[in-house]
N, C-alpha and C. Protein backbone atom coordinates (compact mmCIF):
# COMPACT_ATOMS: atom_id res chain seq x y z
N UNK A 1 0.84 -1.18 0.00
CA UNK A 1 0.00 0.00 0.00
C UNK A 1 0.89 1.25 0.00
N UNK A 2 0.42 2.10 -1.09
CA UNK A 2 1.19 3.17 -0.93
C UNK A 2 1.47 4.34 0.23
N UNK A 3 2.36 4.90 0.44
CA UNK A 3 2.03 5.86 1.80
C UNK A 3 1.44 6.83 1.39
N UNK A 4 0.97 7.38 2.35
CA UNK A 4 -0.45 8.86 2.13
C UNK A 4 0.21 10.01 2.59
N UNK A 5 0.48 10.65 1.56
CA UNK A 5 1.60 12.12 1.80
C UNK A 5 0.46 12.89 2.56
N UNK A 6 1.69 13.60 3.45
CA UNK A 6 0.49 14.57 4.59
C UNK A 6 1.01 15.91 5.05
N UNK A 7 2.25 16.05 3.96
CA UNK A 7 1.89 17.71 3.93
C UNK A 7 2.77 18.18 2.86
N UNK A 8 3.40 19.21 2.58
CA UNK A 8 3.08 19.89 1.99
C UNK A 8 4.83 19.37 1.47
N UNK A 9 5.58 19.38 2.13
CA UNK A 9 7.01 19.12 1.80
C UNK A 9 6.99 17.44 0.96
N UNK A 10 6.63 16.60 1.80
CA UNK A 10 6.51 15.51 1.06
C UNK A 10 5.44 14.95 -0.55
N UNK A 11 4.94 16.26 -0.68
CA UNK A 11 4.16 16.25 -1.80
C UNK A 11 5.09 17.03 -3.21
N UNK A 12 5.74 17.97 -1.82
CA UNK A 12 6.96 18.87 -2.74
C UNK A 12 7.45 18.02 -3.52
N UNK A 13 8.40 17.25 -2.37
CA UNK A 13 9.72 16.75 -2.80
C UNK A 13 9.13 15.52 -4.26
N UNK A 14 7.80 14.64 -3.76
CA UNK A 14 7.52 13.79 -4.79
C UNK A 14 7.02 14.40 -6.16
N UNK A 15 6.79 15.74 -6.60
CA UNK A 15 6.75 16.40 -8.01
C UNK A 15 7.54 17.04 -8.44
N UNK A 16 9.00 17.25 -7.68
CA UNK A 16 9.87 18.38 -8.01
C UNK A 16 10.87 17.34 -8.98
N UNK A 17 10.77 15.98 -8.78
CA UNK A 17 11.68 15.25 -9.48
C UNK A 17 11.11 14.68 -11.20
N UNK A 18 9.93 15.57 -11.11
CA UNK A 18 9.29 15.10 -12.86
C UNK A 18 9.54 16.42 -13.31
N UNK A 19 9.88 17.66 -12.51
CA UNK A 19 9.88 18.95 -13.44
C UNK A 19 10.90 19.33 -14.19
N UNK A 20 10.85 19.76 -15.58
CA UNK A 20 12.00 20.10 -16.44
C UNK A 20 11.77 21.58 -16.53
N UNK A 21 13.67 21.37 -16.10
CA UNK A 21 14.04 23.02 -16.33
C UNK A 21 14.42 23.28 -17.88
N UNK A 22 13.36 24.93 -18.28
CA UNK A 22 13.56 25.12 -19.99
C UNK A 22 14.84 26.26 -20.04
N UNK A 23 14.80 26.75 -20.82
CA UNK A 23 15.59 27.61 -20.76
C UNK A 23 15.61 28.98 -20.61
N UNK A 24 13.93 29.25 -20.15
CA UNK A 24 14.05 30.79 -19.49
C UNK A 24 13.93 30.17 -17.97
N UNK A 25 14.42 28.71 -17.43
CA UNK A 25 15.27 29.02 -16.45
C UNK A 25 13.71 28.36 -15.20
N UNK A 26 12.77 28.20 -16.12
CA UNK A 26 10.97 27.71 -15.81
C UNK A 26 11.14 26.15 -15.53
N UNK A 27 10.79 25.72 -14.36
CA UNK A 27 10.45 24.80 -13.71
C UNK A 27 9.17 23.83 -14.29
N UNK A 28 9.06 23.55 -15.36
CA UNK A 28 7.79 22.67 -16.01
C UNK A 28 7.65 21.91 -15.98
N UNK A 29 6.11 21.39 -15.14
CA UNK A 29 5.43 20.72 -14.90
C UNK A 29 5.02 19.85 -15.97
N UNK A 30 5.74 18.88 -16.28
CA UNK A 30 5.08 18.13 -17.46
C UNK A 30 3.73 17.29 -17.56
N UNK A 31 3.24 17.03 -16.47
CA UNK A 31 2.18 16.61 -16.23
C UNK A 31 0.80 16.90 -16.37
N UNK A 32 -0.22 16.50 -15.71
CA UNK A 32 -1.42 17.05 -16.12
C UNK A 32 -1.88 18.43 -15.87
N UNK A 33 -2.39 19.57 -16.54
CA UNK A 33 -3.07 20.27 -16.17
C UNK A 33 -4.86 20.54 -16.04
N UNK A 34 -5.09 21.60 -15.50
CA UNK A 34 -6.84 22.09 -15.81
C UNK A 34 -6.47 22.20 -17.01
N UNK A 35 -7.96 23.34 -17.30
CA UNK A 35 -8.43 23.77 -18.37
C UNK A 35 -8.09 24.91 -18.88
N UNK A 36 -7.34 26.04 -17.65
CA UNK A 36 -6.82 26.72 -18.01
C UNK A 36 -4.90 26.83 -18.13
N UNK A 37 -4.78 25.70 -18.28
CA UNK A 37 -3.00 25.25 -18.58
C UNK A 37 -1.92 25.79 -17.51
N UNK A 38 -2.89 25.48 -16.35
CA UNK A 38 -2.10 25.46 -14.81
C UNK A 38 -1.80 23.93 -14.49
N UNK A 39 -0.20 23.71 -14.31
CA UNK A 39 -0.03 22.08 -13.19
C UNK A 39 -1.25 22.05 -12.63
N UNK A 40 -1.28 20.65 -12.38
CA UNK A 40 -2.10 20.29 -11.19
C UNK A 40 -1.95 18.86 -11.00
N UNK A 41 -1.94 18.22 -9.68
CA UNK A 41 -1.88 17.08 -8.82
C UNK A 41 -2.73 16.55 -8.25
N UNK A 42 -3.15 15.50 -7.94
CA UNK A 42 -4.30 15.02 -7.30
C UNK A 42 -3.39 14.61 -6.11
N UNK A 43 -4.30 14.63 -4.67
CA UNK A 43 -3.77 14.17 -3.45
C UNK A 43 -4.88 14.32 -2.60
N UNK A 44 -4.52 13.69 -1.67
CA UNK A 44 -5.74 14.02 -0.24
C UNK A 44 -4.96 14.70 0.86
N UNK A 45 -5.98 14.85 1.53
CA UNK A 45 -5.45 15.51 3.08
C UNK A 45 -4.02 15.85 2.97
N UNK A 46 -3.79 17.44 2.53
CA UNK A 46 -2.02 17.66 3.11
C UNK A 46 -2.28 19.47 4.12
N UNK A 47 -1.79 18.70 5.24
CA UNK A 47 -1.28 19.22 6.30
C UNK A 47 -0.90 20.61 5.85
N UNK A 48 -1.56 21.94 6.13
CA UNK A 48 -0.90 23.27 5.98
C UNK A 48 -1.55 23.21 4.86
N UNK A 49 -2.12 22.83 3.80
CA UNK A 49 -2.95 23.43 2.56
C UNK A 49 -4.17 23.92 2.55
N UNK A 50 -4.67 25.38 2.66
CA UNK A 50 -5.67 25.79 2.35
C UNK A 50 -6.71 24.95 1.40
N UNK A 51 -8.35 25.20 1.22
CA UNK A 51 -8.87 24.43 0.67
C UNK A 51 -8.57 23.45 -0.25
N UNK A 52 -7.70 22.42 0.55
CA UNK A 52 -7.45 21.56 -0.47
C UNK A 52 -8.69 20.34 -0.77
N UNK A 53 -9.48 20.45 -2.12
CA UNK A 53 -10.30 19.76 -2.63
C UNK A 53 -9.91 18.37 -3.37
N UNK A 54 -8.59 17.53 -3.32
CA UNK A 54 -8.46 16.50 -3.61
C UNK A 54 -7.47 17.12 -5.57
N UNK A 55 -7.64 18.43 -5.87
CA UNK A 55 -6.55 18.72 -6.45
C UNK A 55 -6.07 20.29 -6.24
N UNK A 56 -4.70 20.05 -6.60
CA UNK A 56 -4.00 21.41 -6.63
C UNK A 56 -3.00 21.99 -7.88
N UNK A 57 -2.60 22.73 -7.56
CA UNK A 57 -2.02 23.14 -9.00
C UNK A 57 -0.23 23.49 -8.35
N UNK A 58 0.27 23.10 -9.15
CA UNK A 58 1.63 22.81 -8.87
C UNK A 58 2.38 24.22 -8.41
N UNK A 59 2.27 24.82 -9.12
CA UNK A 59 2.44 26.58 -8.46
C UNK A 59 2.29 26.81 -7.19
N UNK A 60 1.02 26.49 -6.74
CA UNK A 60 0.78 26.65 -5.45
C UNK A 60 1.99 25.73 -4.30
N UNK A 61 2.00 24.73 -4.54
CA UNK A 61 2.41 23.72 -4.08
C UNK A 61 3.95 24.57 -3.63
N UNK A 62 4.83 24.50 -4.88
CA UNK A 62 6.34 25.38 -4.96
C UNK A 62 6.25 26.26 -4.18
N UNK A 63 4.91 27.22 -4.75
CA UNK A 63 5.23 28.54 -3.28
C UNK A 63 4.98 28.18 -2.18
N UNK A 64 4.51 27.74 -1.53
CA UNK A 64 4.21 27.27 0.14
C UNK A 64 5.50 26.75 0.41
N UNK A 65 5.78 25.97 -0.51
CA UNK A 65 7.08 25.17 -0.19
C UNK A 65 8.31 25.95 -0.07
N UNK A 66 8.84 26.47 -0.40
CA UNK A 66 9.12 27.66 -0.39
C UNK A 66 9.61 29.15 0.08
N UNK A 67 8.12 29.45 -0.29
CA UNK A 67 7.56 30.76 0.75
C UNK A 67 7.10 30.69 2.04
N UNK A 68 6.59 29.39 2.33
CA UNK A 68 5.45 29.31 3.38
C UNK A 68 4.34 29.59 3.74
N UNK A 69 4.38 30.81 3.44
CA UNK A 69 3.10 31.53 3.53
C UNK A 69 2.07 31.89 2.69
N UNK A 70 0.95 32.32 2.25
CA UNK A 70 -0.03 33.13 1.45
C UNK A 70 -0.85 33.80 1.69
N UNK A 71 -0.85 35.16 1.95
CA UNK A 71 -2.07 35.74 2.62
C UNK A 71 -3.54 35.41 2.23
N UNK A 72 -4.64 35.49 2.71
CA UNK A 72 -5.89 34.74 2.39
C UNK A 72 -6.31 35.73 1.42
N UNK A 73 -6.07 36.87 1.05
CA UNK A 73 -6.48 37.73 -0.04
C UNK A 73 -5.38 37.45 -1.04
N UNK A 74 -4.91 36.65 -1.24
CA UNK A 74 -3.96 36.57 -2.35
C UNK A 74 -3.97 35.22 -3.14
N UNK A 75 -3.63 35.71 -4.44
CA UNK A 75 -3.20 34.92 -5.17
C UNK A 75 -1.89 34.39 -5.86
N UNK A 76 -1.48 33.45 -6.30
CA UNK A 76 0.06 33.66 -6.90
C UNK A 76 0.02 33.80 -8.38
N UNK A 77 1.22 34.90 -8.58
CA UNK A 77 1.44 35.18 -9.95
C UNK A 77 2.26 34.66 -10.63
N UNK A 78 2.33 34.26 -11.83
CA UNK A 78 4.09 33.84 -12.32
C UNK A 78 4.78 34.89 -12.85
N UNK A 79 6.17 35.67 -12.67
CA UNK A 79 6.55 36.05 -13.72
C UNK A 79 6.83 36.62 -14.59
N UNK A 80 6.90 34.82 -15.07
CA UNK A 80 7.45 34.49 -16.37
C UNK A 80 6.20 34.01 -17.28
N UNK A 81 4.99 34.27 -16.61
CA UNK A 81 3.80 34.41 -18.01
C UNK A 81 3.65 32.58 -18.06
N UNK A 82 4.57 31.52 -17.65
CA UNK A 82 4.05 30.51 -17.75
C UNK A 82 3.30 29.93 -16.68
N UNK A 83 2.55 29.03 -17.35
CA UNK A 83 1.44 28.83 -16.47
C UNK A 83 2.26 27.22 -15.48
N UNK A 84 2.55 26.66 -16.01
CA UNK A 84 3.33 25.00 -15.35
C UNK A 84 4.22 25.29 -14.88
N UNK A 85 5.18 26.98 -14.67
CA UNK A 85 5.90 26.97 -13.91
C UNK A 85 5.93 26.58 -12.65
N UNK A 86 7.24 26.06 -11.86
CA UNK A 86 6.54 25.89 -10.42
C UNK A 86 8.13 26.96 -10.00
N UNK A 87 9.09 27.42 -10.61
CA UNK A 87 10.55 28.02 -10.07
C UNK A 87 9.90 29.31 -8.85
N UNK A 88 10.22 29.13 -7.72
CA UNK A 88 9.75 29.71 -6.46
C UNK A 88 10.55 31.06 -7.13
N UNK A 89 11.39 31.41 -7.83
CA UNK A 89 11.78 32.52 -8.01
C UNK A 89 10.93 33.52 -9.10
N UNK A 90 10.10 32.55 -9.71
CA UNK A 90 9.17 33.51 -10.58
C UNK A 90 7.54 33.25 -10.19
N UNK A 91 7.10 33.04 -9.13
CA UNK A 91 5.93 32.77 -8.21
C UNK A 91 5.83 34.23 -6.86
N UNK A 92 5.08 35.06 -7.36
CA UNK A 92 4.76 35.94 -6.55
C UNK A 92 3.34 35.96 -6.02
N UNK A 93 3.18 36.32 -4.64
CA UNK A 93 1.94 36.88 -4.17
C UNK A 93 1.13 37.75 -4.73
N UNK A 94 0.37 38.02 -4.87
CA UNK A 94 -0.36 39.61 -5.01
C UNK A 94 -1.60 39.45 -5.16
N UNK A 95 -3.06 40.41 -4.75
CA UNK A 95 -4.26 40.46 -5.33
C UNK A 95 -4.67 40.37 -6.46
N UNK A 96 -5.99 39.99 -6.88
CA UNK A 96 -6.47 39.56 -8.32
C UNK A 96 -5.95 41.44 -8.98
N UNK A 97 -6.02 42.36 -8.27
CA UNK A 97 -6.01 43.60 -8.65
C UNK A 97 -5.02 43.39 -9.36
N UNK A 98 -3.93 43.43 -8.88
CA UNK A 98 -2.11 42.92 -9.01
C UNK A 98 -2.16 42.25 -10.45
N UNK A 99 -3.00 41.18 -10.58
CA UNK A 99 -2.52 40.35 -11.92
C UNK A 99 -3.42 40.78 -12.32
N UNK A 100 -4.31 41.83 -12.84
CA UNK A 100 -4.84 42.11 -13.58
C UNK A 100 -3.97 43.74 -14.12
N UNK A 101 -3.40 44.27 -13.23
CA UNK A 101 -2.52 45.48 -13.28
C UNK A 101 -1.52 44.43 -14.72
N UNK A 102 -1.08 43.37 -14.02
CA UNK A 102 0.66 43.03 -14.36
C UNK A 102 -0.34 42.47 -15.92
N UNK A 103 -1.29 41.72 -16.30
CA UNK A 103 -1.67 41.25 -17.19
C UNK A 103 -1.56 42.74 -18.11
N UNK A 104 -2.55 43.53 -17.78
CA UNK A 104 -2.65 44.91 -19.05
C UNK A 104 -1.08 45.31 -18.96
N UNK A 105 -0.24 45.41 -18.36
CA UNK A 105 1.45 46.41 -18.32
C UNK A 105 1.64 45.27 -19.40
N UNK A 106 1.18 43.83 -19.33
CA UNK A 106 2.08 42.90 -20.37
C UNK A 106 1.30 42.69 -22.12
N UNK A 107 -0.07 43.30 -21.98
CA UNK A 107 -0.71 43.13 -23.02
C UNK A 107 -1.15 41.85 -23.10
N UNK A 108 -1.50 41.62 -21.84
CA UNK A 108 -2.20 39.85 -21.99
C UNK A 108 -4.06 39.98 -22.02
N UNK A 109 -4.28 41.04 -21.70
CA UNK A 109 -5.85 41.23 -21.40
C UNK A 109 -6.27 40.82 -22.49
N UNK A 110 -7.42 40.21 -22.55
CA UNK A 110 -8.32 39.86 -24.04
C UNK A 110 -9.57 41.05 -23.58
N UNK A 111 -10.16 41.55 -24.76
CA UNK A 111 -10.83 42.28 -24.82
C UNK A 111 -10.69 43.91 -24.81
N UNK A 112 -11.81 44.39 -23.64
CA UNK A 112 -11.74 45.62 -24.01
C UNK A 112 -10.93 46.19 -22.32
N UNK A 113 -10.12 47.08 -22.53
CA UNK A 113 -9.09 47.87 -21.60
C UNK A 113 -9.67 48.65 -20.70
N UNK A 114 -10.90 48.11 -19.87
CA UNK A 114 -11.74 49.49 -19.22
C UNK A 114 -10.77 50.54 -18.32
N UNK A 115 -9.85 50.14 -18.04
CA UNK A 115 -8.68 51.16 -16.99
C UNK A 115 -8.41 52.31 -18.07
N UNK A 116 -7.67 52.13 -19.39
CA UNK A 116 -7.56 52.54 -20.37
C UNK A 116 -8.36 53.64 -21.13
N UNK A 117 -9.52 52.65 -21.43
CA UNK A 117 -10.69 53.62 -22.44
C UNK A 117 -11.60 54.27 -21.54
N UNK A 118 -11.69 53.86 -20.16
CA UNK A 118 -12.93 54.87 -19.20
C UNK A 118 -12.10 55.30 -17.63
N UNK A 119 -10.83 54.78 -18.10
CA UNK A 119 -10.08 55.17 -16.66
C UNK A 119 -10.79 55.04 -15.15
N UNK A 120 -11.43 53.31 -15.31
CA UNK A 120 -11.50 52.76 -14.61
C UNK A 120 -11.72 51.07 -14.42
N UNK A 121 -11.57 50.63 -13.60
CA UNK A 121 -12.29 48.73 -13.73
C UNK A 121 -13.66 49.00 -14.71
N UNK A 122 -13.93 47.57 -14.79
CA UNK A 122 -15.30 47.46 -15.13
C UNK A 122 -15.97 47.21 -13.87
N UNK A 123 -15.62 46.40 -13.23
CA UNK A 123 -16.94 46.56 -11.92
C UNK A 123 -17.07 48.21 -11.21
N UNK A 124 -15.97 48.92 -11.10
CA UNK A 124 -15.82 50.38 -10.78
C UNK A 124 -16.79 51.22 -12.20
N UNK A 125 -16.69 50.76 -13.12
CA UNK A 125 -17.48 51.75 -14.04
C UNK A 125 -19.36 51.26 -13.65
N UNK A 126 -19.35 49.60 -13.88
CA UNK A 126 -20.57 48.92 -13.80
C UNK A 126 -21.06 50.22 -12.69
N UNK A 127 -20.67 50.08 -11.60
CA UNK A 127 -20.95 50.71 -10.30
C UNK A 127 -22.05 52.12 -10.21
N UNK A 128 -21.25 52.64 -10.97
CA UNK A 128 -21.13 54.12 -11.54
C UNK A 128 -22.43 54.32 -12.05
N UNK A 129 -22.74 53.53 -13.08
CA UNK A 129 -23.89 53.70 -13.67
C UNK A 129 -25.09 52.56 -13.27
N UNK A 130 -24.68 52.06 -11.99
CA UNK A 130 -25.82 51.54 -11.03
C UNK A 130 -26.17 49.84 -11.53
N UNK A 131 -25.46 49.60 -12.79
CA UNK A 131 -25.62 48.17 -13.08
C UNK A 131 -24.38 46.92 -13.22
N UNK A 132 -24.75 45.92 -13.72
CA UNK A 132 -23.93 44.83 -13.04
C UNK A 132 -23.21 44.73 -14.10
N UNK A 133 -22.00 44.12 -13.63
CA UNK A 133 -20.76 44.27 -14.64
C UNK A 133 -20.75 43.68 -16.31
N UNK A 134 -21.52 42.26 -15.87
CA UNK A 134 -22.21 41.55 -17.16
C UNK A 134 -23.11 42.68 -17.95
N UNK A 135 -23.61 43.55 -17.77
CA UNK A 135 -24.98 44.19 -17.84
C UNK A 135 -24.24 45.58 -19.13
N UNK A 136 -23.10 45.79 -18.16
CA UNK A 136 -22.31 46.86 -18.62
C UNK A 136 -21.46 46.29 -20.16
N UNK A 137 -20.72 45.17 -20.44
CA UNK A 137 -20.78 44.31 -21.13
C UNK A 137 -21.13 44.22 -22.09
N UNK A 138 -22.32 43.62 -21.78
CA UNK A 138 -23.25 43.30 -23.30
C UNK A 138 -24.12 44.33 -24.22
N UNK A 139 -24.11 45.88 -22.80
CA UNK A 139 -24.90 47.06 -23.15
C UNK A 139 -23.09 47.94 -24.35
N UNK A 140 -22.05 47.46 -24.26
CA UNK A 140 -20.80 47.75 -25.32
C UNK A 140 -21.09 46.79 -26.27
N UNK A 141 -21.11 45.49 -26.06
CA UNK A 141 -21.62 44.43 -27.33
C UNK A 141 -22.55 45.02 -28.32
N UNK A 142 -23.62 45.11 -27.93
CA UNK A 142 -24.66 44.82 -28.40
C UNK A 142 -24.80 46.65 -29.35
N UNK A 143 -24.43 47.71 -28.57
CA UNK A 143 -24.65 49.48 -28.69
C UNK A 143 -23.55 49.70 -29.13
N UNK A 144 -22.08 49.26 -28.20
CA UNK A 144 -21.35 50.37 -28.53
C UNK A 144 -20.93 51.16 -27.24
N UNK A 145 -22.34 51.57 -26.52
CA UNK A 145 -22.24 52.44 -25.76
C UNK A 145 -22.81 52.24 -24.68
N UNK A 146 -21.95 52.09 -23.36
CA UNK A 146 -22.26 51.60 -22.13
C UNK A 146 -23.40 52.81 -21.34
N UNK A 147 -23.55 54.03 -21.79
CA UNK A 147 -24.94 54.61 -21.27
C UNK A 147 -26.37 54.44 -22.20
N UNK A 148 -26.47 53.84 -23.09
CA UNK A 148 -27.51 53.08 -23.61
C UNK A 148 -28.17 52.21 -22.70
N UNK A 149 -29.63 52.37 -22.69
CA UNK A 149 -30.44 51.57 -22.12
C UNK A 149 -31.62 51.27 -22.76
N UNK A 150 -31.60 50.31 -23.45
CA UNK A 150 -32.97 49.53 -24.78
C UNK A 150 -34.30 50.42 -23.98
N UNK A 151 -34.24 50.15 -22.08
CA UNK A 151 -35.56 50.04 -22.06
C UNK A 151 -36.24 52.08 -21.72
N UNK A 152 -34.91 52.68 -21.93
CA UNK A 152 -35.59 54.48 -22.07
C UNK A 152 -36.12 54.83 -23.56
């Protein structure tokens, strides 16, 4: 019977020996990912892991290991823009704010630039004009123009 890893180092040490280093120096996870082309591991119960649901994503894993820590408002960033990285040297903390800042400075945003074209978020603009961010959205889809309202 296999042994049942139970925290966070011994889960380390058993994925750090499948990762290939590329040559910007990226720790890759050759293994399985989600859907959005993040590592990820299946395991149970490890000791010191926040909601762990039976999988995790290898990133996470490196930084704890690591770092130790994660504040509960945070998320980790890479980078180096790859997603299977796990190199603790390109794994940063920061709020969704943070990687959405570092995404537009890199030109990764898909769509439309609301910081940019209304010099503000979209949930900060949604706000503004009293409706929901989806709402704000589909009223640019559909018009053009986010003070359009079909039903005046």
């Amino acid at each position: 019977m296999a042994k049942r890893i139970t925290t966070i180092n011994d889960k380390w040490n058993k994925i750090s020996k499948r990762l290939i280093i590329n040559e910007d120096d990226c720790w890759v996870w050759p293994g399985h990912t989600n859907s959005a082309g993040y590592g990820m591991v299946t395991c149970s119960y490890i000791d010191g892991l926040p909601d762990n649901k039976g999988l995790v994503s290898t990133h996470k894993l490196s930084y704890l290991q690591h770092h130790s820590h994660l504040r509960k408002d945070h998320i980790i960033m890479h980078t180096c823009d790859n997603r299977r990285c796990c190199n603790p040297d390109h794994l940063v903390g920061g709020t969704r704010h943070d990687n959405m800042l570092d995404a537009m400075r890199k030109g990764r945003l898909r769509g439309r630039n609301y910081l940019e074209e209304f010099g503000m978020t979209r949930s900060e603009f949604a706000d503004k004009l009293n409706i929901s961010p989806a709402n704000l959205s589909n009223r640019l889809k559909k018009w053009g123009n986010p003070y359009y309202n079909p039903k005046n």
